[in-house]
Protein backbone atom coordinates (compact mmCIF):
# COMPACT_ATOMS: atom_id res chain seq x y z
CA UNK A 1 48.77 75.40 -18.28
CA UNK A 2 48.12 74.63 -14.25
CA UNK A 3 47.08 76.76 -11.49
CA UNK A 4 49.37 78.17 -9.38
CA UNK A 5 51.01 76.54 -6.66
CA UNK A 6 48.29 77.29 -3.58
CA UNK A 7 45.33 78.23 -5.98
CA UNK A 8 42.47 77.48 -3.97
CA UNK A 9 38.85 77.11 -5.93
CA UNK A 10 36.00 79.26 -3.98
CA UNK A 11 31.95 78.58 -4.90
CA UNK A 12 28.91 80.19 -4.09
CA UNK A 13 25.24 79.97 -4.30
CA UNK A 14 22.49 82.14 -3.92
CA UNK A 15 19.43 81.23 -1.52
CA UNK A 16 16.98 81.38 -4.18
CA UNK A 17 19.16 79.08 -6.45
CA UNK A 18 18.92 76.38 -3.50
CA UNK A 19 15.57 77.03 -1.98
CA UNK A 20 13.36 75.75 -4.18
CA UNK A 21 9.44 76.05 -5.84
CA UNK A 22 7.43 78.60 -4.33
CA UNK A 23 4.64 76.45 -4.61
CA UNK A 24 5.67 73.20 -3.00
CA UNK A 25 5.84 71.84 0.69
CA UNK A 26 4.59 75.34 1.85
CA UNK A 27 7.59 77.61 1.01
CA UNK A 28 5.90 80.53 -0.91
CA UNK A 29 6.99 83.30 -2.67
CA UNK A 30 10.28 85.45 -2.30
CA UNK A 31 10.93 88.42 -4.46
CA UNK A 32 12.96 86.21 -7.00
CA UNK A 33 9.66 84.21 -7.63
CA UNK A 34 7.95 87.51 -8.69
CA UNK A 35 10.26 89.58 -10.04
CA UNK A 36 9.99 89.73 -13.63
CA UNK A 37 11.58 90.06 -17.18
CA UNK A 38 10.81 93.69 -18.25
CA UNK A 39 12.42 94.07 -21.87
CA UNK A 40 11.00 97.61 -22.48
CA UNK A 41 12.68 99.25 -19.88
CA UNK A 42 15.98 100.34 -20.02
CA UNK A 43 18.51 98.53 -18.26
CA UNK A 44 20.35 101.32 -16.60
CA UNK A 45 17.17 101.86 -14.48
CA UNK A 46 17.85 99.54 -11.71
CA UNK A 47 14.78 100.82 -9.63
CA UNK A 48 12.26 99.98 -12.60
CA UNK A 49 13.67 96.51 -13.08
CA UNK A 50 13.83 95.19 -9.81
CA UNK A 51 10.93 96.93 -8.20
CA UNK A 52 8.43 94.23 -6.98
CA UNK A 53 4.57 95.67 -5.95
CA UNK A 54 2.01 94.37 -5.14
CA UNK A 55 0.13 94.18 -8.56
CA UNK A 56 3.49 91.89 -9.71
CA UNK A 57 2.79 89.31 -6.57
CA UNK A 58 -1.04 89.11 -7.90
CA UNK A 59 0.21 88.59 -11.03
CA UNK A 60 2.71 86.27 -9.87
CA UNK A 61 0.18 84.24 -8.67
CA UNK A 62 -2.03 84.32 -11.66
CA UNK A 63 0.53 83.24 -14.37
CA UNK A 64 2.25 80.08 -15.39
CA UNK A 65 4.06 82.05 -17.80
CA UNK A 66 8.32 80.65 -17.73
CA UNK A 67 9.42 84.09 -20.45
CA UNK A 68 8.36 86.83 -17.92
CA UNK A 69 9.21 84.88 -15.07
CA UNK A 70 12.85 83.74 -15.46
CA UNK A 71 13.15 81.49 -12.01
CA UNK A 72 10.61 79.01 -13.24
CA UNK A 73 12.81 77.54 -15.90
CA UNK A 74 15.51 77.80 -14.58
CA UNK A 75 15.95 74.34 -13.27
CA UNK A 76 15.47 72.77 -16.47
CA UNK A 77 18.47 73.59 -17.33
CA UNK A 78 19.95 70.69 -15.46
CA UNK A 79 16.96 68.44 -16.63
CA UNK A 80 18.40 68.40 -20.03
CA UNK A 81 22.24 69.10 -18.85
CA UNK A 82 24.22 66.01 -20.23
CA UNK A 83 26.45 65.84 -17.17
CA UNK A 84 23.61 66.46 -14.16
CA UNK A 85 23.55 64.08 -11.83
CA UNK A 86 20.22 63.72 -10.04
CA UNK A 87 20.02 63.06 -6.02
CA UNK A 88 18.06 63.14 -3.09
CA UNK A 89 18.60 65.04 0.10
CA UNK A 90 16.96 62.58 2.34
CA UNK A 91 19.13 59.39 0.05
């Protein structure tokens, strides 16, 4: 199979995908740096899942925890990703 004549391929990325640790060169946090995995509630209550207080920030701030906090792993995927390729902005 082939694309069709004139297929054109589109991308997109999300700031927080791009933007980096919350805790280096003076960035901190955004509400994807605190916003946390919450298994016990169900996921048809958008509110509860994505609702970010207070109490999560402190939290937030507390904990090196990588299971409740999904963004902190998240690059590692492409530190073990066979076909990464690693570079430098300012190369």
């Amino acid at each position: 199979m082939k694309f069709p004549e004139g297929f054109l391929w589109g991308g997109a990325i999300a700031a927080n995908q791009a933007e980096g640790a919350w805790n280096v060169d003076g960035k901190g946090m955004s509400v994807a740096d605190v916003a946390r995995y919450k298994p016990n509630l169900d996921i048809k209550d958008y509110v509860s899942q994505w609702h970010v207080g207070l109490d999560d920030i402190e939290q937030a701030l507390k904990s090196d925890d990588v299971t409740y906090f999904p963004k902190r792993h998240g690059i590692d995927f492409y530190h073990r990703y066979k076909g990464a390729k690693r570079f430098s902005i300012n190369a």
